[in-house]
C-alpha atoms as a PDB file:
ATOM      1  CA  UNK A   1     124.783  72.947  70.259  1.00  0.00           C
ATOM      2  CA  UNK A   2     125.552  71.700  73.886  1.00  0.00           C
ATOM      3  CA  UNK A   3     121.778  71.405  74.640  1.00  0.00           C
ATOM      4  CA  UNK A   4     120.946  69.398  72.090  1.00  0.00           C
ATOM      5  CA  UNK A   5     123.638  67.220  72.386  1.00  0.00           C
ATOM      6  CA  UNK A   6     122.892  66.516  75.863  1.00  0.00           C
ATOM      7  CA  UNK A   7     119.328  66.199  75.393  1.00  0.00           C
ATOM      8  CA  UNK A   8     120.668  63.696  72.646  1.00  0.00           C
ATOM      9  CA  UNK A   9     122.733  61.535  74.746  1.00  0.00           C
ATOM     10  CA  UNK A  10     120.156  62.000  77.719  1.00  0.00           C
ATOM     11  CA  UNK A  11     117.597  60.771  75.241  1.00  0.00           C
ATOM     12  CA  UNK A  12     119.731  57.678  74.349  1.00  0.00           C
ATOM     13  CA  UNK A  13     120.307  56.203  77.822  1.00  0.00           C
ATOM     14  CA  UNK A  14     116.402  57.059  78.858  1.00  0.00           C
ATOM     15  CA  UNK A  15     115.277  55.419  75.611  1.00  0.00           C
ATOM     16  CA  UNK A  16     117.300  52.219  76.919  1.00  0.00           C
ATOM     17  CA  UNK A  17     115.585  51.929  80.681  1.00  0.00           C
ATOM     18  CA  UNK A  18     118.321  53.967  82.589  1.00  0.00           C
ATOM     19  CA  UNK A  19     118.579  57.391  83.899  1.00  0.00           C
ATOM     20  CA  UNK A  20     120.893  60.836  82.987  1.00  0.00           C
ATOM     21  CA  UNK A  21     121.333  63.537  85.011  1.00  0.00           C
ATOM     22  CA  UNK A  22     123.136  67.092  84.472  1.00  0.00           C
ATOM     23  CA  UNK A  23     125.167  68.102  87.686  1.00  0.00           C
ATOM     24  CA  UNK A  24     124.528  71.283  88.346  1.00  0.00           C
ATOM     25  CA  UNK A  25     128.223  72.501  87.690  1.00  0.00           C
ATOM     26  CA  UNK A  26     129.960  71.419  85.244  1.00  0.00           C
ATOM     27  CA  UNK A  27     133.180  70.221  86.376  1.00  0.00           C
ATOM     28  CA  UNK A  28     134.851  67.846  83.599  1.00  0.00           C
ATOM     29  CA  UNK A  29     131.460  66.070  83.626  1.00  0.00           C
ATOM     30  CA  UNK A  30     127.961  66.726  81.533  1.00  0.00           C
ATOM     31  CA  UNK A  31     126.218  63.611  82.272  1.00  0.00           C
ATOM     32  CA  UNK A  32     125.586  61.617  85.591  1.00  0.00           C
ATOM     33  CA  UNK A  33     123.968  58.230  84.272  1.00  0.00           C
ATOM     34  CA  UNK A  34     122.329  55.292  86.319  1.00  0.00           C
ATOM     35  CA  UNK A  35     121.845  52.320  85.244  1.00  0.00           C
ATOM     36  CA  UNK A  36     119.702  49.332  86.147  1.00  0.00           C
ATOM     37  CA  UNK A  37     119.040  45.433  85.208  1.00  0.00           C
ATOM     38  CA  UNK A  38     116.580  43.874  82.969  1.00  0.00           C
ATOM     39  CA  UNK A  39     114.763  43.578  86.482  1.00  0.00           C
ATOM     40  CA  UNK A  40     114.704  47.463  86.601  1.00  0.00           C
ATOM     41  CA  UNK A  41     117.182  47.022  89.835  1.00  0.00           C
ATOM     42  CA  UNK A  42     119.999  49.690  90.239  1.00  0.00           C
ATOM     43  CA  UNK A  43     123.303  48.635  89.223  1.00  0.00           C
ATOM     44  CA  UNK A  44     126.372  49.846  90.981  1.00  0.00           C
ATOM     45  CA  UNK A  45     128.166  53.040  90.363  1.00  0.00           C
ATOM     46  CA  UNK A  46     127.763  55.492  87.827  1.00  0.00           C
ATOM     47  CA  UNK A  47     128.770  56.622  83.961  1.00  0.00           C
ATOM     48  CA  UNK A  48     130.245  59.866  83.733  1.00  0.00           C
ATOM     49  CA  UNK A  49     130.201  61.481  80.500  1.00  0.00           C
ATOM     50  CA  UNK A  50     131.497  64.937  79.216  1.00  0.00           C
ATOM     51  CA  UNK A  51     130.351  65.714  75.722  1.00  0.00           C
ATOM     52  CA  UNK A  52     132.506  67.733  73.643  1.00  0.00           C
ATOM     53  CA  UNK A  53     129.460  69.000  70.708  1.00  0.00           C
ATOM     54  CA  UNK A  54     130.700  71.157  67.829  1.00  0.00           C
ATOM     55  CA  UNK A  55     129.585  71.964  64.122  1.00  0.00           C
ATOM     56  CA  UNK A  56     131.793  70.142  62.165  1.00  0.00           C
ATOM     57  CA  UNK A  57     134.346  67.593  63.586  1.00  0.00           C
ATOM     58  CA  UNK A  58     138.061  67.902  62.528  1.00  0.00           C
ATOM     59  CA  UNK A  59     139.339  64.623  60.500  1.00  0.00           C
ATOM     60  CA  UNK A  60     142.968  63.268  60.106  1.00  0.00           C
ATOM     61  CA  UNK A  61     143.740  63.381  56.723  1.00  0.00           C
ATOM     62  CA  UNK A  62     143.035  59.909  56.364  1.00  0.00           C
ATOM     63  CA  UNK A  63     140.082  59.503  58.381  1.00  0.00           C
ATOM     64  CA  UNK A  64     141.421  57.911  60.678  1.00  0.00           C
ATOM     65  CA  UNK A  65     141.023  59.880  64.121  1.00  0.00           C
ATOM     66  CA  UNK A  66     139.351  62.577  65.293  1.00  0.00           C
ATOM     67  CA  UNK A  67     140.893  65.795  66.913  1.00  0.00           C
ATOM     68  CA  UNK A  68     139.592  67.414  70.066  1.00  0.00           C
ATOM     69  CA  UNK A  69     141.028  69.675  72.353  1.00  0.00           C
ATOM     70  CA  UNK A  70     140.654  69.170  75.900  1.00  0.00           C
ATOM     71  CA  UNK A  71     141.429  70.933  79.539  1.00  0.00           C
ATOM     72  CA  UNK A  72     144.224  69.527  80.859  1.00  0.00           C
ATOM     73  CA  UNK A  73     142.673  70.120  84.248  1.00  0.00           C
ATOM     74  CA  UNK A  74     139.822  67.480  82.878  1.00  0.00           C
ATOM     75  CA  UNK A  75     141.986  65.232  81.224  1.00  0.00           C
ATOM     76  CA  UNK A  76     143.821  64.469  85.012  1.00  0.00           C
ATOM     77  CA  UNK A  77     140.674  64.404  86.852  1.00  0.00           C
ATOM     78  CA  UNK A  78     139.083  61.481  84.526  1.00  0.00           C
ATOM     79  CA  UNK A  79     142.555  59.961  85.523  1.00  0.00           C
ATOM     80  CA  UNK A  80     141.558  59.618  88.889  1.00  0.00           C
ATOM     81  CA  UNK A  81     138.089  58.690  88.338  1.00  0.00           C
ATOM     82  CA  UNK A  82     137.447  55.152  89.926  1.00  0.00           C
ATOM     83  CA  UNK A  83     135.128  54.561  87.292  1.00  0.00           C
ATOM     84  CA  UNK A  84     135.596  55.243  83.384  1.00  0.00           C
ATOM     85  CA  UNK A  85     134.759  58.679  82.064  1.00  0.00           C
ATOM     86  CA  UNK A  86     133.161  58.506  78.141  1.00  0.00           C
ATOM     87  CA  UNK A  87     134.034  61.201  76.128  1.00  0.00           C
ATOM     88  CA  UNK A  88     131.666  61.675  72.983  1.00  0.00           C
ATOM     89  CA  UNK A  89     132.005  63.813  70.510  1.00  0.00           C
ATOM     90  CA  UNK A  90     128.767  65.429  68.685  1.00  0.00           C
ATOM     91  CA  UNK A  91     129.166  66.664  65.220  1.00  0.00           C
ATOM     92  CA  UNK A  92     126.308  68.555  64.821  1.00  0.00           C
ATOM     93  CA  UNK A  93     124.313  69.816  61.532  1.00  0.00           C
ATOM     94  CA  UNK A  94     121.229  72.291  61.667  1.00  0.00           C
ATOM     95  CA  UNK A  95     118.995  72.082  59.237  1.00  0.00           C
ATOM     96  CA  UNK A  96     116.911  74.715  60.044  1.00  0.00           C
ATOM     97  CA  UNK A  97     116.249  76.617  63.251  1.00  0.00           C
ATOM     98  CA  UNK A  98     113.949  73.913  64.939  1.00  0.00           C
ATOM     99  CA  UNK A  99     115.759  70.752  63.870  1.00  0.00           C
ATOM    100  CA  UNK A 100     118.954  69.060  64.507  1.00  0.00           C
ATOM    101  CA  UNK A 101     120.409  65.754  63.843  1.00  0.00           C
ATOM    102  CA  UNK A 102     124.079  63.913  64.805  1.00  0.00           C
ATOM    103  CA  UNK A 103     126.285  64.198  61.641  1.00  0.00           C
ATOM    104  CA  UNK A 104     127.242  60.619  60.920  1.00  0.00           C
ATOM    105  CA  UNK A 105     130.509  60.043  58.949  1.00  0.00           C
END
């Protein structure tokens, strides 16, 4: 389930002009992404993203929220992050073997 979420996400922010990158370790971050103008000029700094992908996402009661549990060793490193770190959270469905899609609630 992690690959295809990132090659989801990845697929998203490509599909939009920009680029994604996976570091090589994964420290509290999946996704390096770049982004440029409608020029095609790099803007400054970077998204960070960590993607949290899992079969079935658990709902409040009410619908309201979503529960995830994170590292608290994460959670204080996005703290100090200069720039925002996105979260996501992919509720994934197989269908079959060979195909995938986000569940959408």
């Amino acid at each position: 389930m992690a690959s295809q979420s990132h090659n989801y996400i990845e697929g998203f922010f490509v599909d939009k002009g920009h680029t994604a990158s996976r570091p090589p370790d994964d420290y509290g971050t999946d996704l390096l992404v770049n982004t440029f103008d409608e020029d095609g000029f790099a803007e400054a700094g970077e998204v960070r993203i960590q993607l949290k992908a899992k079969g079935a996402l658990r709902f409040s009661n009410d619908g309201s929220h979503i529960s995830v549990t994170l590292e608290t060793k994460n959670l204080a490193l996005w703290m100090r992050e200069p720039m925002p770190v996105f979260l996501i959270l992919c509720g994934i469905a197989i269908v079959t073997p060979n195909r995938w899609f986000q569940a959408a609630r």
